[in-house]
C-alpha atoms as a PDB file:
ATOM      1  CA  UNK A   1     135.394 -22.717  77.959  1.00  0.00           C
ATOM      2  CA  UNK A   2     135.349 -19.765  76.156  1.00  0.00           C
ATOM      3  CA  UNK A   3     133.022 -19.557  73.441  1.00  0.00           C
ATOM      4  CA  UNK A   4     130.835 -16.932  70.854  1.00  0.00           C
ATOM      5  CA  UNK A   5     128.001 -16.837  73.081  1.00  0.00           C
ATOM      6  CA  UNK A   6     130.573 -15.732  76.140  1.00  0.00           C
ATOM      7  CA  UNK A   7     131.905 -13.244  73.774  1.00  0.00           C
ATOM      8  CA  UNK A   8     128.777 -11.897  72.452  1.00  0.00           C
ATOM      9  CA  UNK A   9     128.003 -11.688  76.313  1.00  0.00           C
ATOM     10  CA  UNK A  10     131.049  -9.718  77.129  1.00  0.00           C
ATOM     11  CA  UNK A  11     130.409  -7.589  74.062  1.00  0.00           C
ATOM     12  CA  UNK A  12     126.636  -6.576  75.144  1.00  0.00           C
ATOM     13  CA  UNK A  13     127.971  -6.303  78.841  1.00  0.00           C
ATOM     14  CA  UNK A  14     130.389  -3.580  76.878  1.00  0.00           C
ATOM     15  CA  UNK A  15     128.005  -1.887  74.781  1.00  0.00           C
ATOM     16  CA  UNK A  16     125.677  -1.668  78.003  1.00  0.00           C
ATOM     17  CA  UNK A  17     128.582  -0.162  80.621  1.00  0.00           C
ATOM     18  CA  UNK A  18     129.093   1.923  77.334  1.00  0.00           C
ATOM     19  CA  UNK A  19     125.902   3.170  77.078  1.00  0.00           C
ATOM     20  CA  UNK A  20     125.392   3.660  80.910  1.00  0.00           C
ATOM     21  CA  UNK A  21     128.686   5.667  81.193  1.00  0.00           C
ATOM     22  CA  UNK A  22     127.388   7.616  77.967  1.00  0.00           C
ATOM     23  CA  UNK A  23     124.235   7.684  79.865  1.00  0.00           C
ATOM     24  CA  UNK A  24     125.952   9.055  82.965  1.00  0.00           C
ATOM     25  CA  UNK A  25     127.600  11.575  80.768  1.00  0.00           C
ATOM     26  CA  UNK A  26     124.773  13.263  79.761  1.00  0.00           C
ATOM     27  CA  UNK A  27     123.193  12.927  82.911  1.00  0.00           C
ATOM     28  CA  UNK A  28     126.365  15.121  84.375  1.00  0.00           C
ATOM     29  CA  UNK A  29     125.991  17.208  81.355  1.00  0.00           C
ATOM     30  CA  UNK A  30     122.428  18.079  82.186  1.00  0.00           C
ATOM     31  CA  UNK A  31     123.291  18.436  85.212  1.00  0.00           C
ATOM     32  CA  UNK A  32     126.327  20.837  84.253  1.00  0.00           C
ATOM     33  CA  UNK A  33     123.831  22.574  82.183  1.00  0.00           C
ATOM     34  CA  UNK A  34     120.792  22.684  84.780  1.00  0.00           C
ATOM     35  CA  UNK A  35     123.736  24.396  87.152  1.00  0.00           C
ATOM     36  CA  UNK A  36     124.693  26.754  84.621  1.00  0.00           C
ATOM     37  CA  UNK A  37     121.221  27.675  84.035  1.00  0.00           C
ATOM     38  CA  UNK A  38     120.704  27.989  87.784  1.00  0.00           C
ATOM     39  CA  UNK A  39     123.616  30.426  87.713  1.00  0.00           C
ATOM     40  CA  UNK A  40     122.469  32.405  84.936  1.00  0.00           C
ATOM     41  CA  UNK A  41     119.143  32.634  86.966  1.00  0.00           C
ATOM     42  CA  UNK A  42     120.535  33.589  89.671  1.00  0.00           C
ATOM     43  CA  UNK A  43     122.783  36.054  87.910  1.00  0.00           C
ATOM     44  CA  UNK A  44     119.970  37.345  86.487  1.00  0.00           C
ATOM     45  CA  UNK A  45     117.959  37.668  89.560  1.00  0.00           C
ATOM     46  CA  UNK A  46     121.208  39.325  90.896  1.00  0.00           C
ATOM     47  CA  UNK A  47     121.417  42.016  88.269  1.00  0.00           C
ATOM     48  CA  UNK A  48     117.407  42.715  88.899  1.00  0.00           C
ATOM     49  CA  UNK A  49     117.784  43.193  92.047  1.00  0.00           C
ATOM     50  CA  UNK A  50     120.542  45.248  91.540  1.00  0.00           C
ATOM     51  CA  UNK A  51     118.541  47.078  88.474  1.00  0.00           C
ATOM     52  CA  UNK A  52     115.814  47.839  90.990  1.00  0.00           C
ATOM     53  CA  UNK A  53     118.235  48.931  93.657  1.00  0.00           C
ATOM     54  CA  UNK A  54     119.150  51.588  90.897  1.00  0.00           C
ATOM     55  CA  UNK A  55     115.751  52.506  89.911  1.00  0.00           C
ATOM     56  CA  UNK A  56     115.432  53.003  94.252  1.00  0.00           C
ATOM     57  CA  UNK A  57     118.388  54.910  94.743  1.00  0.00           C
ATOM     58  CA  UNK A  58     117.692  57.058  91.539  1.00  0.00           C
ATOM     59  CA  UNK A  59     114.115  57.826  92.970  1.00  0.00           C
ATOM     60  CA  UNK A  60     115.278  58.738  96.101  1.00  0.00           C
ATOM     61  CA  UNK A  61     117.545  61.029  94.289  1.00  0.00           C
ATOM     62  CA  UNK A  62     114.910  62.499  92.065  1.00  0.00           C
ATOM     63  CA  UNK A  63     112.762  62.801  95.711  1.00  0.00           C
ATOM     64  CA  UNK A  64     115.593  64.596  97.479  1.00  0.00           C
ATOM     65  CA  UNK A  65     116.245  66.455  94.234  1.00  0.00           C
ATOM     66  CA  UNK A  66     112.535  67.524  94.109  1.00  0.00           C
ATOM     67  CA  UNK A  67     112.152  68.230  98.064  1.00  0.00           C
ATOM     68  CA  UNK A  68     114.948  70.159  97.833  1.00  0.00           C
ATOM     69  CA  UNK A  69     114.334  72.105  95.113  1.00  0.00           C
ATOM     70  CA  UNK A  70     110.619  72.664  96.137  1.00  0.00           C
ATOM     71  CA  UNK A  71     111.973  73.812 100.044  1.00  0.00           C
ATOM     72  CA  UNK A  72     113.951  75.874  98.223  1.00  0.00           C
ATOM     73  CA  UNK A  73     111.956  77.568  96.281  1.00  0.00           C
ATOM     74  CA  UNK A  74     109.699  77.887  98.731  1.00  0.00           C
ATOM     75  CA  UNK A  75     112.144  78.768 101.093  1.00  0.00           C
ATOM     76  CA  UNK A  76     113.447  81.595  98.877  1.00  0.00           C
ATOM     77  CA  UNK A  77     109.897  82.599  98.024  1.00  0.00           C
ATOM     78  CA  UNK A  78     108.716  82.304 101.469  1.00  0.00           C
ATOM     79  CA  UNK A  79     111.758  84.736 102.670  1.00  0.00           C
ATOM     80  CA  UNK A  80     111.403  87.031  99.763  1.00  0.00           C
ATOM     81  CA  UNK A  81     107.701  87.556 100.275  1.00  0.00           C
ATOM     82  CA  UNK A  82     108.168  87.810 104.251  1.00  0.00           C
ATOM     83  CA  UNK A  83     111.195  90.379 103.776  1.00  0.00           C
ATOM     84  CA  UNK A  84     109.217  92.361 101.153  1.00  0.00           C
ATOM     85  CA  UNK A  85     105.935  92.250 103.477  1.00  0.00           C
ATOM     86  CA  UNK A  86     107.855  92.914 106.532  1.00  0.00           C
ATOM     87  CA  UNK A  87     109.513  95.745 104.530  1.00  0.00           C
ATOM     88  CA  UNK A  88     106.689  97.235 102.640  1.00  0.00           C
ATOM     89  CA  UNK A  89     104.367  97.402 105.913  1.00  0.00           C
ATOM     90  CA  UNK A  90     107.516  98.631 107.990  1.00  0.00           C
ATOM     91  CA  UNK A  91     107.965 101.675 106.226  1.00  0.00           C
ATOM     92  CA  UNK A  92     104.074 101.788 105.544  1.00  0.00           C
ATOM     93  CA  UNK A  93     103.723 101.706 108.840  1.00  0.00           C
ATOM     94  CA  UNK A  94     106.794 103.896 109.910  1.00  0.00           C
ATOM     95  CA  UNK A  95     106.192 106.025 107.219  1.00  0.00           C
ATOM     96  CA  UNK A  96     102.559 106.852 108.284  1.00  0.00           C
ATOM     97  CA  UNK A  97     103.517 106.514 112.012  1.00  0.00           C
ATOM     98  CA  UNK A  98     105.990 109.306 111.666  1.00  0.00           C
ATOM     99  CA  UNK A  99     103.288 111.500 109.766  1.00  0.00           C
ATOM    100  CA  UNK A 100     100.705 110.540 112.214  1.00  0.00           C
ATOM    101  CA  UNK A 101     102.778 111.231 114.958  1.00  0.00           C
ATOM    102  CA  UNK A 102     104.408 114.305 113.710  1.00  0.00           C
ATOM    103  CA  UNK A 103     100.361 115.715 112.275  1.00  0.00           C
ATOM    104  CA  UNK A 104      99.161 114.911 115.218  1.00  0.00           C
ATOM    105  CA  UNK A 105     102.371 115.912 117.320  1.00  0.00           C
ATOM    106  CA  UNK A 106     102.594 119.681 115.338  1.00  0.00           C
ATOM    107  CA  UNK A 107      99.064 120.054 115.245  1.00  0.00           C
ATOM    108  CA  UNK A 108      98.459 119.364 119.098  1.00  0.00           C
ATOM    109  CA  UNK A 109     101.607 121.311 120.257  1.00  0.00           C
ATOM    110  CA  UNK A 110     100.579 124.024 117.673  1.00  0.00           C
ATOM    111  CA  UNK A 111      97.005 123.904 119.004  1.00  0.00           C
ATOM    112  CA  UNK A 112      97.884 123.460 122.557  1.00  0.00           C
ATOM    113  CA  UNK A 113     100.228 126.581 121.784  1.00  0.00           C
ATOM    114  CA  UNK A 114      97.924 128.545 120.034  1.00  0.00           C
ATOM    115  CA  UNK A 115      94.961 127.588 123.032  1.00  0.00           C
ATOM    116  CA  UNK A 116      97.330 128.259 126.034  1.00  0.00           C
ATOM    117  CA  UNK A 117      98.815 131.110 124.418  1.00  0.00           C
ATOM    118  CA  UNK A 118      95.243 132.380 123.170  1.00  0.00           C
ATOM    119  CA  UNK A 119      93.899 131.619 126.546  1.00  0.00           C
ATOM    120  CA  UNK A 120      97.183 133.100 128.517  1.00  0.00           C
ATOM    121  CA  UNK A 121      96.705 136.024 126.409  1.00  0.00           C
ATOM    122  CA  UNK A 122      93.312 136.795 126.477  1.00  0.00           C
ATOM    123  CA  UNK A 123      92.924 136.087 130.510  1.00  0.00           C
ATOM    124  CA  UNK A 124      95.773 137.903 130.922  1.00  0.00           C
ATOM    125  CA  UNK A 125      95.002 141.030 129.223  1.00  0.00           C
ATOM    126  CA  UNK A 126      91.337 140.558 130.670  1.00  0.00           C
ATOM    127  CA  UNK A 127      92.311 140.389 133.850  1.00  0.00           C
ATOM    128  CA  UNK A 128      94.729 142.927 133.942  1.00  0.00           C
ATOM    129  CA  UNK A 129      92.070 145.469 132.034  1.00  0.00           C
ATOM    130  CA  UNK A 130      89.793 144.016 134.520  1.00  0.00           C
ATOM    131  CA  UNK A 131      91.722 144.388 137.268  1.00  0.00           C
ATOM    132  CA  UNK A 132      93.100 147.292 136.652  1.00  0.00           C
ATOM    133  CA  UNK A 133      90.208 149.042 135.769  1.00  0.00           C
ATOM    134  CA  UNK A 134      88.584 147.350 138.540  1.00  0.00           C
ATOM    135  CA  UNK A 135      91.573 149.138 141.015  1.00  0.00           C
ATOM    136  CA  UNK A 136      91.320 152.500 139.454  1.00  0.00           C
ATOM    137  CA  UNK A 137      88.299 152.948 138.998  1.00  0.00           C
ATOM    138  CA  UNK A 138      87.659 151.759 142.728  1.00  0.00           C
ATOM    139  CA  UNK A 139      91.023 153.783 143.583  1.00  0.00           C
ATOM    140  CA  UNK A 140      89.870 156.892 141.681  1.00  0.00           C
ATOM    141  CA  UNK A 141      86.383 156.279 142.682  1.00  0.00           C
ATOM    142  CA  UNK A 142      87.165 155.888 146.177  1.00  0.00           C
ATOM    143  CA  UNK A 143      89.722 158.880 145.971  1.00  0.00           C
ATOM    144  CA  UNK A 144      87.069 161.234 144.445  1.00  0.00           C
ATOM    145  CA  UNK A 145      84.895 159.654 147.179  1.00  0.00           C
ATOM    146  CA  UNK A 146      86.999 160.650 149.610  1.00  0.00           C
ATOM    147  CA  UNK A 147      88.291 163.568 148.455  1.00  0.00           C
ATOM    148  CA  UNK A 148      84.662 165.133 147.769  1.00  0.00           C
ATOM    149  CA  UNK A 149      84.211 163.701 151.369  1.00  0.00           C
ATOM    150  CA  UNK A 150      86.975 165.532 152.769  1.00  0.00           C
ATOM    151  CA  UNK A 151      86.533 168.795 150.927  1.00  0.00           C
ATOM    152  CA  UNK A 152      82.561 168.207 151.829  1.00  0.00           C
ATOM    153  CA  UNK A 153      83.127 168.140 155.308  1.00  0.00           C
ATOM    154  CA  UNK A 154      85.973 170.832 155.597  1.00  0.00           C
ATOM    155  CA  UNK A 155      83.478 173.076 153.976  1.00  0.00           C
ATOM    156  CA  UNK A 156      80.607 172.149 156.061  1.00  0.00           C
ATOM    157  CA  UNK A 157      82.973 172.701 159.138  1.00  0.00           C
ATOM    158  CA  UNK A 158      84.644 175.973 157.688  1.00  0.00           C
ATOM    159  CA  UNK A 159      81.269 177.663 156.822  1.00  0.00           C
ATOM    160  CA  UNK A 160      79.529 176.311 160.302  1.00  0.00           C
ATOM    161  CA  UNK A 161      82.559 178.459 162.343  1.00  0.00           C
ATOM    162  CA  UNK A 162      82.146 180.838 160.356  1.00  0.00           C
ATOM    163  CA  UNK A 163      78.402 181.555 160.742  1.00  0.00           C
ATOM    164  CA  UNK A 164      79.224 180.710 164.653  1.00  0.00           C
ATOM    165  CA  UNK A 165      81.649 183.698 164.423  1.00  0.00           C
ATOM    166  CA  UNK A 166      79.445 186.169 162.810  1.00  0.00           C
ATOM    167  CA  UNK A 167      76.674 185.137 165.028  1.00  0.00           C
END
């Protein structure tokens, strides 16, 4: 009925659903553990990727930074050497415009001044000498001419009836 050898059987039957279920335990501890490890892994992983998402963003900060910095700088410097170039040759070139234009302006009108009035003068004066000489001495020539004419002939005439008369 029920003897050792049953009980030592029961016992080891014990000992081994003992050791299985302590087996099993540590199994599911393992297992607990080889999950936790997964999650720190995977936490890990999480906070590189988030580390590198960091690192991204902070380079695309230091790019806009720098891109904006560098346009403007070269912005300003662009705008600052256009406005003093555009400035400096404006009034280089209004500046020696104006004197070219008013030289050249005051020297023409003063030469065309001096020429027309020069010429007006001169022409004027030699044509009226000219002309007028011209006219009286034709005038006085031709009045001498005439007059010597005249007296000429009233002579000739006024001595020929004369003789006739004595004759």
């Amino acid at each position: 009925m029920f003897t050792i050898r049953h009980l030592q059987l029961l016992l080891l039957l014990l000992l081994l659903l003992l050791l299985l279920l302590l087996l099993l335990l540590l199994l599911l501890l393992l297992l607990l553990l080889l999950l936790l490890l997964l999650l720190l892994l995977l936490l890990l992983l999480l906070l590189l990727l988030l580390l590198l998402l960091l690192l991204l963003l902070l380079l695309l900060l230091l790019l806009l930074l720098y891109y904006y910095y560098y346009y403007y700088y070269y912005y300003y410097y662009y705008y600052y050497y256009y406005y003093y170039y555009y400035y400096y040759y404006y009034y280089y070139f209004y500046y020696y415009y104006y004197y070219y234009y008013y030289y050249y302006y005051y020297y023409y009108y003063y030469y065309y001044y001096y020429y027309y009035y020069y010429y007006y003068y001169y022409y004027y004066y030699y044509y009226y000498y000219h002309y007028y000489f011209y006219y009286y001495y034709c005038y006085y020539y031709y009045y001498y001419y005439y007059y010597y004419y005249y007296y000429s002939t009233t002579t000739s005439i006024t001595t020929t009836s004369t003789t006739t008369t004595f004759n």
